[in-house]
N, C-alpha and C. Protein backbone atom coordinates (compact mmCIF):
# COMPACT_ATOMS: atom_id res chain seq x y z
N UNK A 1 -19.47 -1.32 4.43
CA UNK A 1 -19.58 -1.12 5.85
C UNK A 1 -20.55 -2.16 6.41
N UNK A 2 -19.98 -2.74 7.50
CA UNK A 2 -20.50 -4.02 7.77
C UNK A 2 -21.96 -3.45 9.50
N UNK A 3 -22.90 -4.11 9.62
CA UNK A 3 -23.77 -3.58 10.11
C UNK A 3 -23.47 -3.44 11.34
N UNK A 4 -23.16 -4.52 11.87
CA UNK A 4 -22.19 -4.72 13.09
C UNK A 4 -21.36 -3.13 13.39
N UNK A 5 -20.56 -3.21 12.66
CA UNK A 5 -19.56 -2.01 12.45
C UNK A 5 -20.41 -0.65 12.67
N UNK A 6 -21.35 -0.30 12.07
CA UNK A 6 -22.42 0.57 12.29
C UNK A 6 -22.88 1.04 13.30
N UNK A 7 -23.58 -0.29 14.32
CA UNK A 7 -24.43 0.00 15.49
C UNK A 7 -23.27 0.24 16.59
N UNK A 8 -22.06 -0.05 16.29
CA UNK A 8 -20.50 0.23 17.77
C UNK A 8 -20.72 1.49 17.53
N UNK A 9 -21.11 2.38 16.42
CA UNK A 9 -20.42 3.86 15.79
C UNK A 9 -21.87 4.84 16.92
N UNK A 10 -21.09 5.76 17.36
CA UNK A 10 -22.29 6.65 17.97
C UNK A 10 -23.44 6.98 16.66
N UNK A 11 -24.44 8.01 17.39
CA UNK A 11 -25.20 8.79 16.57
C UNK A 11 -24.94 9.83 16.04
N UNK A 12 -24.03 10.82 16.57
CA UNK A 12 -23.63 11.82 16.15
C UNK A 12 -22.58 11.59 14.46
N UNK A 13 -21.70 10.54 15.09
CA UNK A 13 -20.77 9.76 13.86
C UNK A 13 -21.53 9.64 12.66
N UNK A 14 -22.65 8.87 13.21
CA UNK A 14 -23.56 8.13 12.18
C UNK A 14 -23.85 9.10 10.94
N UNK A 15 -24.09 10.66 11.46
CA UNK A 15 -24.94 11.04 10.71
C UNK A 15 -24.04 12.38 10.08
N UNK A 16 -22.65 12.47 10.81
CA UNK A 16 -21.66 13.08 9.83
C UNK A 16 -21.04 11.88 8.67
N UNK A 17 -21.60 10.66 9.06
CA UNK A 17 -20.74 9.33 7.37
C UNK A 17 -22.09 9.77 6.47
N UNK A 18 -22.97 9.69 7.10
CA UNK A 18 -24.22 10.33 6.23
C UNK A 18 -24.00 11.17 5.16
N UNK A 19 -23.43 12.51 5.92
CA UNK A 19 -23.37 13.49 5.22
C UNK A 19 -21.86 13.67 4.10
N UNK A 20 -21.31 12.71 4.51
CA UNK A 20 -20.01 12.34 3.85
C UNK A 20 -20.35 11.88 2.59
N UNK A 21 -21.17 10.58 2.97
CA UNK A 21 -21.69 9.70 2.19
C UNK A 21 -22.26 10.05 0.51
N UNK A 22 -23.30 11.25 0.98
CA UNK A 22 -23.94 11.87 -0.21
C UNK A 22 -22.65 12.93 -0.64
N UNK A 23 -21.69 13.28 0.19
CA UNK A 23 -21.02 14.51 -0.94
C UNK A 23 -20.37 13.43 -1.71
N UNK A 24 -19.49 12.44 -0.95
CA UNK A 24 -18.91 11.31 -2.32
C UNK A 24 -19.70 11.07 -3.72
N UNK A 25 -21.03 10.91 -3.54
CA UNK A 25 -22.30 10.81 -4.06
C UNK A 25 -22.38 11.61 -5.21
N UNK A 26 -22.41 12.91 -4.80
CA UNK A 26 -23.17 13.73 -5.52
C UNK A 26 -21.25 14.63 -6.54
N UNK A 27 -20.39 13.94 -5.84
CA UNK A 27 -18.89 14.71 -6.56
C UNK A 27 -18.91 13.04 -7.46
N UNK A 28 -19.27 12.41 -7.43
CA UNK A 28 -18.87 11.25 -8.28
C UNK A 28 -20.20 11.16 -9.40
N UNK A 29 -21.20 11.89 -9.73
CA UNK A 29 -21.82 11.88 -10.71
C UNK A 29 -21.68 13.27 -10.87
N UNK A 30 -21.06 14.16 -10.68
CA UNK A 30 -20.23 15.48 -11.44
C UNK A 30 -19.33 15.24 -12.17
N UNK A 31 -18.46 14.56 -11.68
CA UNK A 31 -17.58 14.14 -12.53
C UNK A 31 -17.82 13.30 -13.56
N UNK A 32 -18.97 12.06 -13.35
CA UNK A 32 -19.74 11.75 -14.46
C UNK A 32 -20.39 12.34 -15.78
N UNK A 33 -20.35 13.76 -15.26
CA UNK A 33 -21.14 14.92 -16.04
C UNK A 33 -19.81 15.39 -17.14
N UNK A 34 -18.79 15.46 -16.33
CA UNK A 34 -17.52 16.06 -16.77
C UNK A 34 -17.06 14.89 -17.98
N UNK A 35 -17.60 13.66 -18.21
CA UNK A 35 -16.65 12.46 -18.72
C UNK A 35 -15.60 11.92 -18.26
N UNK A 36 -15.06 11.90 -17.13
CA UNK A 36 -14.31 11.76 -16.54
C UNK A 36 -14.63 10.07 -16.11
N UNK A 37 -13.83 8.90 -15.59
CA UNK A 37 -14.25 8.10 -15.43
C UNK A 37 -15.18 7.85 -14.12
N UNK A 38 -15.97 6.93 -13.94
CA UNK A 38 -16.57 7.03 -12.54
C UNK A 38 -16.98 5.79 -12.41
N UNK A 39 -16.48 5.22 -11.06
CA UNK A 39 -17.27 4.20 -10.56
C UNK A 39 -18.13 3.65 -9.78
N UNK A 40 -19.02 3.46 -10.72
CA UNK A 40 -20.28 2.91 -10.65
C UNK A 40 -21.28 2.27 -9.48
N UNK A 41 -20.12 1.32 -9.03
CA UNK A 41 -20.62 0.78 -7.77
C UNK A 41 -20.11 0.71 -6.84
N UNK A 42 -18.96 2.12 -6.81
CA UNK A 42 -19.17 2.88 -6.06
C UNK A 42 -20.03 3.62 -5.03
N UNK A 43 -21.01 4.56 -6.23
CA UNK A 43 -22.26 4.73 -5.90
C UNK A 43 -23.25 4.01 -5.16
N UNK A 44 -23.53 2.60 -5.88
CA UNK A 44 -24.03 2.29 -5.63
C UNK A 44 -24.13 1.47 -4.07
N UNK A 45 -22.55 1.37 -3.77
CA UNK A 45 -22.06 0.72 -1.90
C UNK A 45 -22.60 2.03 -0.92
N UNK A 46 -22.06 3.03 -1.85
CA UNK A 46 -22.38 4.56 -0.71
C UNK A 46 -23.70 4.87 -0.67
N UNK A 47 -24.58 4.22 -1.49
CA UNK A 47 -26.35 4.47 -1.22
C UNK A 47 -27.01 3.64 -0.11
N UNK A 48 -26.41 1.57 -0.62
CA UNK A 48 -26.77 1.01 0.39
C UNK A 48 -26.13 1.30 1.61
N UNK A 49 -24.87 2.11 1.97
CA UNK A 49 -24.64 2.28 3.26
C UNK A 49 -25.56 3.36 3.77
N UNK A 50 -25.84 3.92 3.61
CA UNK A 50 -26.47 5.22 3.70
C UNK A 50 -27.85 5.00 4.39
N UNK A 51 -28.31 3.55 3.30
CA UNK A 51 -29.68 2.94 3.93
C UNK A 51 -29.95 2.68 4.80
N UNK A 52 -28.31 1.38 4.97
CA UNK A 52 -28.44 0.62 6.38
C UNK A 52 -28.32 1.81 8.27
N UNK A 53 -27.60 2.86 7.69
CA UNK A 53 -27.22 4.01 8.36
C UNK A 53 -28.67 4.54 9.08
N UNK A 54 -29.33 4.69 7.88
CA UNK A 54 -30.66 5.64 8.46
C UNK A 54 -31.32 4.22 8.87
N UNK A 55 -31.32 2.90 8.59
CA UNK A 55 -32.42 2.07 9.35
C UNK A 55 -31.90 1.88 10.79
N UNK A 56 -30.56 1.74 10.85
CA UNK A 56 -29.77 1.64 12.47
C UNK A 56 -30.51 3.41 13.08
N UNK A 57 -30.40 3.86 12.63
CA UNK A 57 -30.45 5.46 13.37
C UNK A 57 -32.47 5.34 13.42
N UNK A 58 -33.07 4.92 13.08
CA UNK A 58 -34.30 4.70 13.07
C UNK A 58 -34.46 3.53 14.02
N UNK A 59 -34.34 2.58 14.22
CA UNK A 59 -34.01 1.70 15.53
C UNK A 59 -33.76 2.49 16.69
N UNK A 60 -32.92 3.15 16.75
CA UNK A 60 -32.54 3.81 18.05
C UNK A 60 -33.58 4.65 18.22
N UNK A 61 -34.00 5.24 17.36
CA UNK A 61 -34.86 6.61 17.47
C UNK A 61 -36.23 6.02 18.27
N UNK A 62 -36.29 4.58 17.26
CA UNK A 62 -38.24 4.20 17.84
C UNK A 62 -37.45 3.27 19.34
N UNK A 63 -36.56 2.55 19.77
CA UNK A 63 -36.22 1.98 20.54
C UNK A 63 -35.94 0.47 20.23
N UNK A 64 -35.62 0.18 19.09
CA UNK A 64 -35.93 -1.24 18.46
C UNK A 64 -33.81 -1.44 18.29
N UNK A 65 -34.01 -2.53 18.89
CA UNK A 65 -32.00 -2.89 19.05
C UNK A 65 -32.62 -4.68 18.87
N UNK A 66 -32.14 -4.19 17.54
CA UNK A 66 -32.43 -6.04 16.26
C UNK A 66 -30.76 -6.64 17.45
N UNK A 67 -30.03 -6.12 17.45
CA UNK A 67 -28.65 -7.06 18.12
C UNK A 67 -29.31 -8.17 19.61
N UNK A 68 -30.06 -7.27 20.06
CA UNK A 68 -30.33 -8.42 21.43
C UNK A 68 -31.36 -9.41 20.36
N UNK A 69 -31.82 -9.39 19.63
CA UNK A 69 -32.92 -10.04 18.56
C UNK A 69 -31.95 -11.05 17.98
N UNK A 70 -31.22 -10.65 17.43
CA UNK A 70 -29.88 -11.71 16.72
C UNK A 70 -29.09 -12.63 17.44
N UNK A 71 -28.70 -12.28 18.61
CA UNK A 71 -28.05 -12.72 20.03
C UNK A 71 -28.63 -13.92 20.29
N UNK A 72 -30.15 -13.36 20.80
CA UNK A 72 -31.02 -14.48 21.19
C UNK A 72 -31.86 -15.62 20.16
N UNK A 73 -31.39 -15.58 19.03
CA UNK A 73 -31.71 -16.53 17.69
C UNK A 73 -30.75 -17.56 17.68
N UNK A 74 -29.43 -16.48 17.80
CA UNK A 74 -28.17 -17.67 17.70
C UNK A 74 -27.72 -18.76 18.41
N UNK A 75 -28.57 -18.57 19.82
CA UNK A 75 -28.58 -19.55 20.85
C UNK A 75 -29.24 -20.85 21.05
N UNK A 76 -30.16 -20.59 20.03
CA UNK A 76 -31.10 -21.53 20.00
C UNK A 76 -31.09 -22.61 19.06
């Protein structure tokens, strides 16, 4: 999930992929438990999204929007 892609998505969205995020999470190292096959980095895409998720939702929260920040870099 691309970051861009992220900050278009409301807050409410944001934080039901959240909660999506960890059940994929937490059913893909059950099944790990089971022997079943599992992939790996998998996991590991659905953690860093998860990150970038709560740092966008933490931006909004304190008032910090990095996009007008990026905007005005590229111009220069």
């Amino acid at each position: 999930m691309r970051t861009r892609d992220i900050r278009r998505r409301e807050t409410g969205d944001l934080e039901q992929e959240i909660v999506r995020l960890r059940e994929e999470i937490f059913q893909q190292r059950f099944r790990g438990q089971s022997e079943e096959k599992v992939d790996r980095g998998m996991v590991r895409k659905h953690r860093r999204d998860i990150a970038r998720i709560t740092t966008i939702l933490k931006e909004r929260q304190l008032g910090i929007n990095k996009d007008l920040e990026a905007e005005a870099g590229k111009g220069k």
